[in-house]
N, C-alpha and C. Protein backbone atom coordinates (compact mmCIF):
# COMPACT_ATOMS: atom_id res chain seq x y z
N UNK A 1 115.31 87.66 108.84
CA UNK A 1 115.86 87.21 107.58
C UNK A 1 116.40 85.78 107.73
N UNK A 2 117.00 85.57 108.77
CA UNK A 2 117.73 84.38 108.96
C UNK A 2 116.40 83.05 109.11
N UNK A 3 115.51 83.91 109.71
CA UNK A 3 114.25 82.59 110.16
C UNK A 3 113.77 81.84 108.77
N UNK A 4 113.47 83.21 107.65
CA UNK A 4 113.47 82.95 105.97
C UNK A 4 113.81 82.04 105.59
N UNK A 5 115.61 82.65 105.25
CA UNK A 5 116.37 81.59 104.62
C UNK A 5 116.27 80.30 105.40
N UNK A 6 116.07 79.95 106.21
CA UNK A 6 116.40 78.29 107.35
C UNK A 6 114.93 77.79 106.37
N UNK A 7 114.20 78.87 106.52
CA UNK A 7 112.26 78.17 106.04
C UNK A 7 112.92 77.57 104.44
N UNK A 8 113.67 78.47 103.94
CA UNK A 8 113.78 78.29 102.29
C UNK A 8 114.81 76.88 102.29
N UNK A 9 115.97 76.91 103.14
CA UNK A 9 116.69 75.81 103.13
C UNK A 9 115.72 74.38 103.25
N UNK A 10 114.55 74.44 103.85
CA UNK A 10 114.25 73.38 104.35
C UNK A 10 113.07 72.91 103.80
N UNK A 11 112.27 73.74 103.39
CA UNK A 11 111.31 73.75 102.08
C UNK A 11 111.31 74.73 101.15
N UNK A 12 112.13 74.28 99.89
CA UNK A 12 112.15 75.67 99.14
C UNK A 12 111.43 75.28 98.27
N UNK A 13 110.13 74.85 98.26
CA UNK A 13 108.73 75.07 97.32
C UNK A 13 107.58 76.07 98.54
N UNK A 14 107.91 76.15 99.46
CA UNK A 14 107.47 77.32 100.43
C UNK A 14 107.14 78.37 100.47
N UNK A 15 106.25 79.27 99.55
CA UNK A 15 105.99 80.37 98.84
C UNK A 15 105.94 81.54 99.69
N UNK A 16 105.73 81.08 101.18
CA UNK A 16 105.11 82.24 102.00
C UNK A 16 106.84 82.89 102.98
N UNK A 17 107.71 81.75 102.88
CA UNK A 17 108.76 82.06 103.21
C UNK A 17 109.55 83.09 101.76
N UNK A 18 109.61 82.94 100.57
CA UNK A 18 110.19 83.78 99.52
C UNK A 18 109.11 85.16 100.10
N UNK A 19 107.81 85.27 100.30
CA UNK A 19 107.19 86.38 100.33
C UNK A 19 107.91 87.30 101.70
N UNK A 20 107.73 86.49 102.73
CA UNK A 20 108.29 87.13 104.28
C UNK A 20 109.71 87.74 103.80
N UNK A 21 110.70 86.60 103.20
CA UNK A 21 112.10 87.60 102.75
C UNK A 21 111.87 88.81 101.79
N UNK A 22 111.05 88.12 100.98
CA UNK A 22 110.95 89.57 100.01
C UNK A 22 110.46 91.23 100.81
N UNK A 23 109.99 90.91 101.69
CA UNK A 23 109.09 92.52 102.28
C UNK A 23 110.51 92.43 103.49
N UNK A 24 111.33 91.45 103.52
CA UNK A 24 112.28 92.01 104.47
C UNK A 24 113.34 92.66 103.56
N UNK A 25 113.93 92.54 102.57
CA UNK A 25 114.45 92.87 101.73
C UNK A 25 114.09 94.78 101.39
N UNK A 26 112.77 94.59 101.24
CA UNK A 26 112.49 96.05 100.90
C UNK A 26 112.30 96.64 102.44
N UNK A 27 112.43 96.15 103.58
CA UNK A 27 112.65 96.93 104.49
C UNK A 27 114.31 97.03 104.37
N UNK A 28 115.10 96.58 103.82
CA UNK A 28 116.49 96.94 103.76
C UNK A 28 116.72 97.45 102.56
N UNK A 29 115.67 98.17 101.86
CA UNK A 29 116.07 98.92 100.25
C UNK A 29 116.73 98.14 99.51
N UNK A 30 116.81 96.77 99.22
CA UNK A 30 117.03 95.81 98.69
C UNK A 30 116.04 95.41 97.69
N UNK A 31 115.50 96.30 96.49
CA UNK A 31 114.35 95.63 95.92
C UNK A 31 114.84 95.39 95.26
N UNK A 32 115.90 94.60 93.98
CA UNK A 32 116.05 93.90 92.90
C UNK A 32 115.71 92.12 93.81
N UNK A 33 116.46 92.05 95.04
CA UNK A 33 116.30 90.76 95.80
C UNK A 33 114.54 90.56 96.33
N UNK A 34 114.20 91.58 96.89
CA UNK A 34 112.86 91.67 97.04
C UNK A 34 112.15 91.25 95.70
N UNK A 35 112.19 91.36 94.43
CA UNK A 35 111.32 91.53 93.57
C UNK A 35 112.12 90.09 93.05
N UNK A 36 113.16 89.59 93.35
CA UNK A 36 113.38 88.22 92.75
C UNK A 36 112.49 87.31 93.85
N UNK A 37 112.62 87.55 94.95
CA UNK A 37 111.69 85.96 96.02
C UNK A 37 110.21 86.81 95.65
N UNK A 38 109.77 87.75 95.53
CA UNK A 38 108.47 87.99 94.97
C UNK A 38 108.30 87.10 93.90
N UNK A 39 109.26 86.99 92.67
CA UNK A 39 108.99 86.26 91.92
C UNK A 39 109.02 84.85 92.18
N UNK A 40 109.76 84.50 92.86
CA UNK A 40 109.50 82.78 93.41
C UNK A 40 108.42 82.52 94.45
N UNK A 41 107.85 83.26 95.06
CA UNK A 41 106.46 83.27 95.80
C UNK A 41 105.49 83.32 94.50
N UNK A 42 105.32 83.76 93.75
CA UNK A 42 104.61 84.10 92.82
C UNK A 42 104.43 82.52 91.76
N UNK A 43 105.78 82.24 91.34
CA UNK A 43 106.02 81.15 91.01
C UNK A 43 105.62 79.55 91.59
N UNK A 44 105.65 79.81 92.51
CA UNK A 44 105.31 78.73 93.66
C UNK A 44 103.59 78.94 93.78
N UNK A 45 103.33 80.04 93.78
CA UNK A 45 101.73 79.94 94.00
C UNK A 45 101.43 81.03 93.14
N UNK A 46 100.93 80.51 92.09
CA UNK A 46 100.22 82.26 91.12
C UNK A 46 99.31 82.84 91.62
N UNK A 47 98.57 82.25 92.43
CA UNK A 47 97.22 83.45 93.11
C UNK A 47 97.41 83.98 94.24
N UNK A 48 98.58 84.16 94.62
CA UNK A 48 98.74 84.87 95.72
C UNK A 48 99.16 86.89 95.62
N UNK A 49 97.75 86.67 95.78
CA UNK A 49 97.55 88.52 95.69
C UNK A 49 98.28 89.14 95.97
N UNK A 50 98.51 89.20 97.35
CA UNK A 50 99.51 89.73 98.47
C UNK A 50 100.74 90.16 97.51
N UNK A 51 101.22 88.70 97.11
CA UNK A 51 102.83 88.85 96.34
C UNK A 51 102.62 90.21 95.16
N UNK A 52 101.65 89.98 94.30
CA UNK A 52 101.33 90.55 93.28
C UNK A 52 101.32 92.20 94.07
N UNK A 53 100.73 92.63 94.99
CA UNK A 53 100.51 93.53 94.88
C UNK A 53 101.48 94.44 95.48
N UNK A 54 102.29 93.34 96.79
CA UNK A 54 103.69 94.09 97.47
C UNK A 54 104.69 94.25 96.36
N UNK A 55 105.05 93.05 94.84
CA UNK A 55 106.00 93.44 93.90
C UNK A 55 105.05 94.80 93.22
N UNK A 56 104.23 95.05 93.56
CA UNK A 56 103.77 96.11 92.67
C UNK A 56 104.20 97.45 92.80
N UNK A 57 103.92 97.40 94.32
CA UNK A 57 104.36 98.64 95.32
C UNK A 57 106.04 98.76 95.07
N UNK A 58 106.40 97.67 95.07
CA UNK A 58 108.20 97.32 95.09
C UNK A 58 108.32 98.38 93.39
N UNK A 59 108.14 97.93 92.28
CA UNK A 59 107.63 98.43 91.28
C UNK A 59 107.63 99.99 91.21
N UNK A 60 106.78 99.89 91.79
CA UNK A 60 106.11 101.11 92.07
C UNK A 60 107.01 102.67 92.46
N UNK A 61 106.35 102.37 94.29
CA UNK A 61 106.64 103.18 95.06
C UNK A 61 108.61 103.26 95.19
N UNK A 62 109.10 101.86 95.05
CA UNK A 62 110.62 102.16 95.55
C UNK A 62 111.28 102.22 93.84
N UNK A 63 111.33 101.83 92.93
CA UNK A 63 112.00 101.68 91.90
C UNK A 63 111.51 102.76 90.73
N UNK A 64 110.15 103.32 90.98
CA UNK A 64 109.50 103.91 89.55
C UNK A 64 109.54 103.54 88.53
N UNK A 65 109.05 101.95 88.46
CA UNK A 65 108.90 101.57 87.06
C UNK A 65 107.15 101.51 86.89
N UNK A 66 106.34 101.90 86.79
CA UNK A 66 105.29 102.24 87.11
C UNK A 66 104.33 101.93 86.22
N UNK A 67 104.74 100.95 84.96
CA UNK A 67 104.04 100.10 84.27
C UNK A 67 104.31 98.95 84.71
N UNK A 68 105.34 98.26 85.64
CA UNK A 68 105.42 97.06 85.81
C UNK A 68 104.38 97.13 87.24
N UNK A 69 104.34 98.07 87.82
CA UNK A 69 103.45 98.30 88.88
C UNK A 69 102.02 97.82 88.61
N UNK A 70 101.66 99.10 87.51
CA UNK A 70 100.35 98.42 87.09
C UNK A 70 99.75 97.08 87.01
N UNK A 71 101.14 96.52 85.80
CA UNK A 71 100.58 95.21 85.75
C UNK A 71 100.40 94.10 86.92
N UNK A 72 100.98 94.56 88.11
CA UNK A 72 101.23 93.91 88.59
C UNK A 72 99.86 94.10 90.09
N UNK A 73 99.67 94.98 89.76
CA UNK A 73 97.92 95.49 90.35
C UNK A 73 97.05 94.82 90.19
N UNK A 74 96.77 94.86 88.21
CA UNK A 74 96.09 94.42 87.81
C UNK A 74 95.75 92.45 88.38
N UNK A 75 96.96 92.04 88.27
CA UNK A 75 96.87 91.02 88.42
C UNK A 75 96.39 90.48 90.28
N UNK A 76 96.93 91.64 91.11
CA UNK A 76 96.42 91.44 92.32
C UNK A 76 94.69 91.89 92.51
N UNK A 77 94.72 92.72 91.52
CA UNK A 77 92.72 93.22 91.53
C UNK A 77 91.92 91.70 90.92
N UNK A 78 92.64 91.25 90.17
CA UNK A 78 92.33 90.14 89.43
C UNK A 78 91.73 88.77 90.26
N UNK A 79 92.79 88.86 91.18
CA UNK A 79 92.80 87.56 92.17
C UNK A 79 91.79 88.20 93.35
N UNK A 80 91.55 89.44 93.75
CA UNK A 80 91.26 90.61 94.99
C UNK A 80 90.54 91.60 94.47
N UNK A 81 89.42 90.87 93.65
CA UNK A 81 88.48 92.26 93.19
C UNK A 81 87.66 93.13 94.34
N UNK A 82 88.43 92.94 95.54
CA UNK A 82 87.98 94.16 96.60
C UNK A 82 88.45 94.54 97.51
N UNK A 83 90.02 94.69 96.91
CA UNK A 83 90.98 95.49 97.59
C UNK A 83 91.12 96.90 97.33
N UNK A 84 90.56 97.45 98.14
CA UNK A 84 91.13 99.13 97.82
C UNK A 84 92.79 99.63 97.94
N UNK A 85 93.39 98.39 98.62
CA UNK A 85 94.86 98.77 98.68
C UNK A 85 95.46 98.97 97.00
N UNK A 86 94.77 97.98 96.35
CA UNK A 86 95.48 97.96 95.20
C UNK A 86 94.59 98.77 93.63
N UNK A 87 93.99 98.94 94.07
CA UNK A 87 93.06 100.03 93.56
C UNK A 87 94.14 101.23 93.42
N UNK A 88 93.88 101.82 94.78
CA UNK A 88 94.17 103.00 95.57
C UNK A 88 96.16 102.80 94.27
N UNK A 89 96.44 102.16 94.69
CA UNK A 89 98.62 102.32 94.90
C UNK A 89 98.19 101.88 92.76
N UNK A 90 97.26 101.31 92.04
CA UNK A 90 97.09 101.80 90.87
C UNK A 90 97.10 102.95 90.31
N UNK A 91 95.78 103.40 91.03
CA UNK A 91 95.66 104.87 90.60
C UNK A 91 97.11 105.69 90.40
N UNK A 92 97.59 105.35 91.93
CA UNK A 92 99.09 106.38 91.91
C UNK A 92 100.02 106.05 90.69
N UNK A 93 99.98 104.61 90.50
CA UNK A 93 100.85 104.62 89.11
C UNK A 93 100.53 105.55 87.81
N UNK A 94 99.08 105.12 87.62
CA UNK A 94 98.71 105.77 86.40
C UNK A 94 98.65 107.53 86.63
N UNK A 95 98.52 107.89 88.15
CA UNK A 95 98.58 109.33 88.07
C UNK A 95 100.09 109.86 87.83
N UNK A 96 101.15 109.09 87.87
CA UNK A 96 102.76 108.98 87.68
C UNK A 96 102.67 109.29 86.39
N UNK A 97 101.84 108.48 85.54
CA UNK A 97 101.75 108.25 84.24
C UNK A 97 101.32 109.31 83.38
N UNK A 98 100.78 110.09 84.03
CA UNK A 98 99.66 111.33 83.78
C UNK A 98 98.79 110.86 82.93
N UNK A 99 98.74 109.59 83.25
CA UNK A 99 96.77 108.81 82.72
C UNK A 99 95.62 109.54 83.57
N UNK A 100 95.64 110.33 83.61
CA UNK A 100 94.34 110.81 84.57
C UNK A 100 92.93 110.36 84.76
N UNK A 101 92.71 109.85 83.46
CA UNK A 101 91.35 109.49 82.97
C UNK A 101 91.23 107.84 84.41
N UNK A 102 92.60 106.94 83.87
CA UNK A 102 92.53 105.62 84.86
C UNK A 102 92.78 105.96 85.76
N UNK A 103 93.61 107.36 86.39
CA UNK A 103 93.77 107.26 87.95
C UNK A 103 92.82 107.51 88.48
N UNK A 104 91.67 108.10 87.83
CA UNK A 104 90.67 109.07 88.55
C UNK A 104 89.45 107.15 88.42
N UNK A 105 89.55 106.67 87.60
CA UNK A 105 88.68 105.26 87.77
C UNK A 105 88.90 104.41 88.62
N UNK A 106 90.56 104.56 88.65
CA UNK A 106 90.94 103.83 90.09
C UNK A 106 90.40 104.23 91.52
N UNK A 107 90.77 105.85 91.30
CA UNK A 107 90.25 106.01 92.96
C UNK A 107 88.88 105.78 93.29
N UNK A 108 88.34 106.17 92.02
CA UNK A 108 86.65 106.25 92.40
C UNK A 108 86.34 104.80 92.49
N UNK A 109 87.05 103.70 92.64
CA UNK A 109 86.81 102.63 92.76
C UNK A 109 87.12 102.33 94.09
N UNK A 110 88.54 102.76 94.30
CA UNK A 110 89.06 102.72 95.94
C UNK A 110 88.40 103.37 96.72
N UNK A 111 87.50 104.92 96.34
CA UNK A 111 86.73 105.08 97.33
C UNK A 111 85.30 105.05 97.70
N UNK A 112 84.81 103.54 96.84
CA UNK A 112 83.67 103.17 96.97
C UNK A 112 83.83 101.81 97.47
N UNK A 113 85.69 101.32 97.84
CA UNK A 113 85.58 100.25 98.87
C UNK A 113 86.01 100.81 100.05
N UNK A 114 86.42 101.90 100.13
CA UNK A 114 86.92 102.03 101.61
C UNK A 114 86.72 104.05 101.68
N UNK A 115 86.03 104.59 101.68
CA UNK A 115 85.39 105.87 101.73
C UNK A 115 86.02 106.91 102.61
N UNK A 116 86.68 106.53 103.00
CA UNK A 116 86.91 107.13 104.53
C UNK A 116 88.77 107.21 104.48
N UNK A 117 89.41 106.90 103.22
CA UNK A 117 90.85 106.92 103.34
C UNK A 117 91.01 108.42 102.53
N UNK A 118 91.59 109.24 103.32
CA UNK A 118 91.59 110.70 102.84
C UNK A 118 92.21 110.84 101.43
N UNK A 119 93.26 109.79 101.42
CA UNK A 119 94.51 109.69 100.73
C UNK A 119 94.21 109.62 98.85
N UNK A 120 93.24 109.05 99.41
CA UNK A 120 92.65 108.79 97.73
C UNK A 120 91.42 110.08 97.24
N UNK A 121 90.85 110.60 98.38
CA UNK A 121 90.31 111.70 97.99
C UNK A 121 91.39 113.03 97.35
N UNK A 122 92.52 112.84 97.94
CA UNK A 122 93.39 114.05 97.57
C UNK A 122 94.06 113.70 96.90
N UNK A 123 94.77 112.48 96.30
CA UNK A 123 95.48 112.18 94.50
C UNK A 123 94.27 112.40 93.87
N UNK A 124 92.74 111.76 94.05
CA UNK A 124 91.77 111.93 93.09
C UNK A 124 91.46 113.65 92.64
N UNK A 125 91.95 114.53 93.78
CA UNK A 125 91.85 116.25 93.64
C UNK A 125 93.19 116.60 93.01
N UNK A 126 93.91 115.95 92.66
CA UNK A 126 95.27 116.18 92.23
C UNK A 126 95.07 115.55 90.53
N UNK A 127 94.40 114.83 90.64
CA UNK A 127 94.11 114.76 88.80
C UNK A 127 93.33 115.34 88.03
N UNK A 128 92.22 115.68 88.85
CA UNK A 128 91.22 117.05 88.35
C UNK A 128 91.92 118.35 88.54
N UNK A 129 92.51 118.43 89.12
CA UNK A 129 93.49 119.89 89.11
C UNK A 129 94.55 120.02 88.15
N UNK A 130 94.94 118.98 87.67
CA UNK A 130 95.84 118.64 86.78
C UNK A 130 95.01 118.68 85.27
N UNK A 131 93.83 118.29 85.47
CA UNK A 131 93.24 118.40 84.35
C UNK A 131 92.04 119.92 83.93
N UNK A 132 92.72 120.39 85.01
CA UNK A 132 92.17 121.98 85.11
C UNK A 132 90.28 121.50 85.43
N UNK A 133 90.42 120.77 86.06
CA UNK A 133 88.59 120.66 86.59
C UNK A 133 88.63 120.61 88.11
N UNK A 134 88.92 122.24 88.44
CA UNK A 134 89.55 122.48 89.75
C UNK A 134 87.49 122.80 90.77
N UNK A 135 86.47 122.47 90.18
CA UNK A 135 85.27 122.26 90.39
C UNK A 135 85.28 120.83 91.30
N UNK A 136 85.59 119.96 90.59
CA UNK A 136 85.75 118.28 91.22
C UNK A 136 86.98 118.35 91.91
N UNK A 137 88.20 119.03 91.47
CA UNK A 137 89.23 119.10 92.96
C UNK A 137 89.09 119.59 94.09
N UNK A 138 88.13 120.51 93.87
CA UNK A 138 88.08 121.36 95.19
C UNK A 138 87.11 120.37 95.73
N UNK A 139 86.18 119.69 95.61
CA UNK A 139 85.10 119.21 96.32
C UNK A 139 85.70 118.31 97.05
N UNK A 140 87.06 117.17 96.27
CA UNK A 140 87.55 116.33 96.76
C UNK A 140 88.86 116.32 97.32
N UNK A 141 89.34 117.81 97.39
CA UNK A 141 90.30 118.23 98.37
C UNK A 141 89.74 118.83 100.05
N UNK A 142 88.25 119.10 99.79
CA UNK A 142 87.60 119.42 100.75
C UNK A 142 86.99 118.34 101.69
N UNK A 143 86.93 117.33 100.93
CA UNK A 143 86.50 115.84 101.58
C UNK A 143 87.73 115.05 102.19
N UNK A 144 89.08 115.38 101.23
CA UNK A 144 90.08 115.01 101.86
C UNK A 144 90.54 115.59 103.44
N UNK A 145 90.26 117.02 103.36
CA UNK A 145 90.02 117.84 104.43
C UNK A 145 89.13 117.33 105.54
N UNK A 146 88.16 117.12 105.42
CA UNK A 146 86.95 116.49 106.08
C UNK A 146 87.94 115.47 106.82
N UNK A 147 88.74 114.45 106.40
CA UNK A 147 88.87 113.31 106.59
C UNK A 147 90.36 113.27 107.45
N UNK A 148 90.81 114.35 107.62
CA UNK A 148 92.41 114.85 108.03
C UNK A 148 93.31 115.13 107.42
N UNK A 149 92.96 115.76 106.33
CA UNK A 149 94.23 116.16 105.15
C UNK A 149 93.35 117.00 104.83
N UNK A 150 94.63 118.27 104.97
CA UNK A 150 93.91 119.51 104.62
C UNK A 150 95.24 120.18 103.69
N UNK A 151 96.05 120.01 103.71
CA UNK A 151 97.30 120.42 103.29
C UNK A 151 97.11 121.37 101.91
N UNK A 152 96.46 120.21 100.77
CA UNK A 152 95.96 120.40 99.02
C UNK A 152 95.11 121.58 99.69
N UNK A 153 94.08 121.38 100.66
CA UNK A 153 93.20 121.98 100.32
C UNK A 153 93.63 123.90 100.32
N UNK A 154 94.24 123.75 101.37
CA UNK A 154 94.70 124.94 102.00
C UNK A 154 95.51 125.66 100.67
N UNK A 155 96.28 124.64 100.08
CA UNK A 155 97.46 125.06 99.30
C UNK A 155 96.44 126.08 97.54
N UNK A 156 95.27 124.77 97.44
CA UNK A 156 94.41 125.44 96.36
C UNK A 156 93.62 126.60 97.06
N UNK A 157 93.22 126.66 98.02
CA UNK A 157 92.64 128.24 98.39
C UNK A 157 93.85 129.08 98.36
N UNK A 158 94.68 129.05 98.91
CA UNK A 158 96.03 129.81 98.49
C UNK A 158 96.25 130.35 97.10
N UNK A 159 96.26 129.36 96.34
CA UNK A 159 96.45 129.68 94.52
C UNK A 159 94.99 130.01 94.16
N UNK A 160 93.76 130.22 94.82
CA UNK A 160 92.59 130.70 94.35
C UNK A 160 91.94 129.39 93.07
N UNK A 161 92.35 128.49 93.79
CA UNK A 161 91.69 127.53 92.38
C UNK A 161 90.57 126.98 93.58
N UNK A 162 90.84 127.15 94.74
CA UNK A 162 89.02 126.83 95.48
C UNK A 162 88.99 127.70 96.60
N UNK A 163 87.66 128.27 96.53
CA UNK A 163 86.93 129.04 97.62
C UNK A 163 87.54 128.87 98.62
């Protein structure tokens, strides 16, 4: 933190120093401060994905505001049309949202850049199950399975919603 602030004292048009404090910040559960030097990284350089997509997560995952998340995806998919990170941590907003229709476009997007992350096979089985199309959950709780997550899967053979 201290290396930060000295970077910010000494060039504070320095975008990558507001970004380094900001993800130190949310390692200290500090996200209103995190999501302010997000915004001055952001400010300082608008195409910097990265920023866009860690305030998203900040957004997101620590605060649950989960439309500011989105937008704030969007704008990192925007700059990073082939990031599955931000694909993937979309979807989760809109599945927050119980948009099912966009979480399930998100993942199937995240897992046609990166195939092999279990994580998105099993929210993507968690919105078809939610939407009672426990046919496409089970296939993709079973792939999540495949991949080292078996947890859903086990839990829907349990409740008889898959073989």
């Amino acid at each position: 933190m201290d290396d930060c602030n000295e970077a910010i004292r000494l060039k504070p048009d320095y975008a990558m120093a507001y970004y380094n404090r900001a993800i130190a910040y949310c390692e200290l559960s500090q996200y209103q401060r995190a999501i302010e030097d997000f915004n001055n990284a952001i400010r300082l350089k608008p195409d910097y994905a990265q920023a866009y997509y860690n305030r998203g997560l900040t957004y997101g995952k620590d605060i649950g505001q989960y439309k500011l998340a989105i937008e704030n995806f969007n704008n990192a998919i925007r700059l990073k049309r082939d990031d599955h990170d931000s694909y993937y941590n979309r979807g989760l907003a809109y599945l927050k949202l119980e948009q099912y229709k966009s979480a399930i476009e998100d993942f199937n997007k995240a897992i046609h850049l990166n195939p092999e992350f279990s994580e998105t096979y099993i929210n993507r089985a968690i919105a078809y199950f939610t939407q009672s199309n426990n046919k496409f959950g089970c296939r993709d709780a079973q792939k999540g399975c495949e991949l080292g997550a078996c947890d859903l899967l086990k839990f829907a053979q349990n409740k008889r919603l898959c073989p």
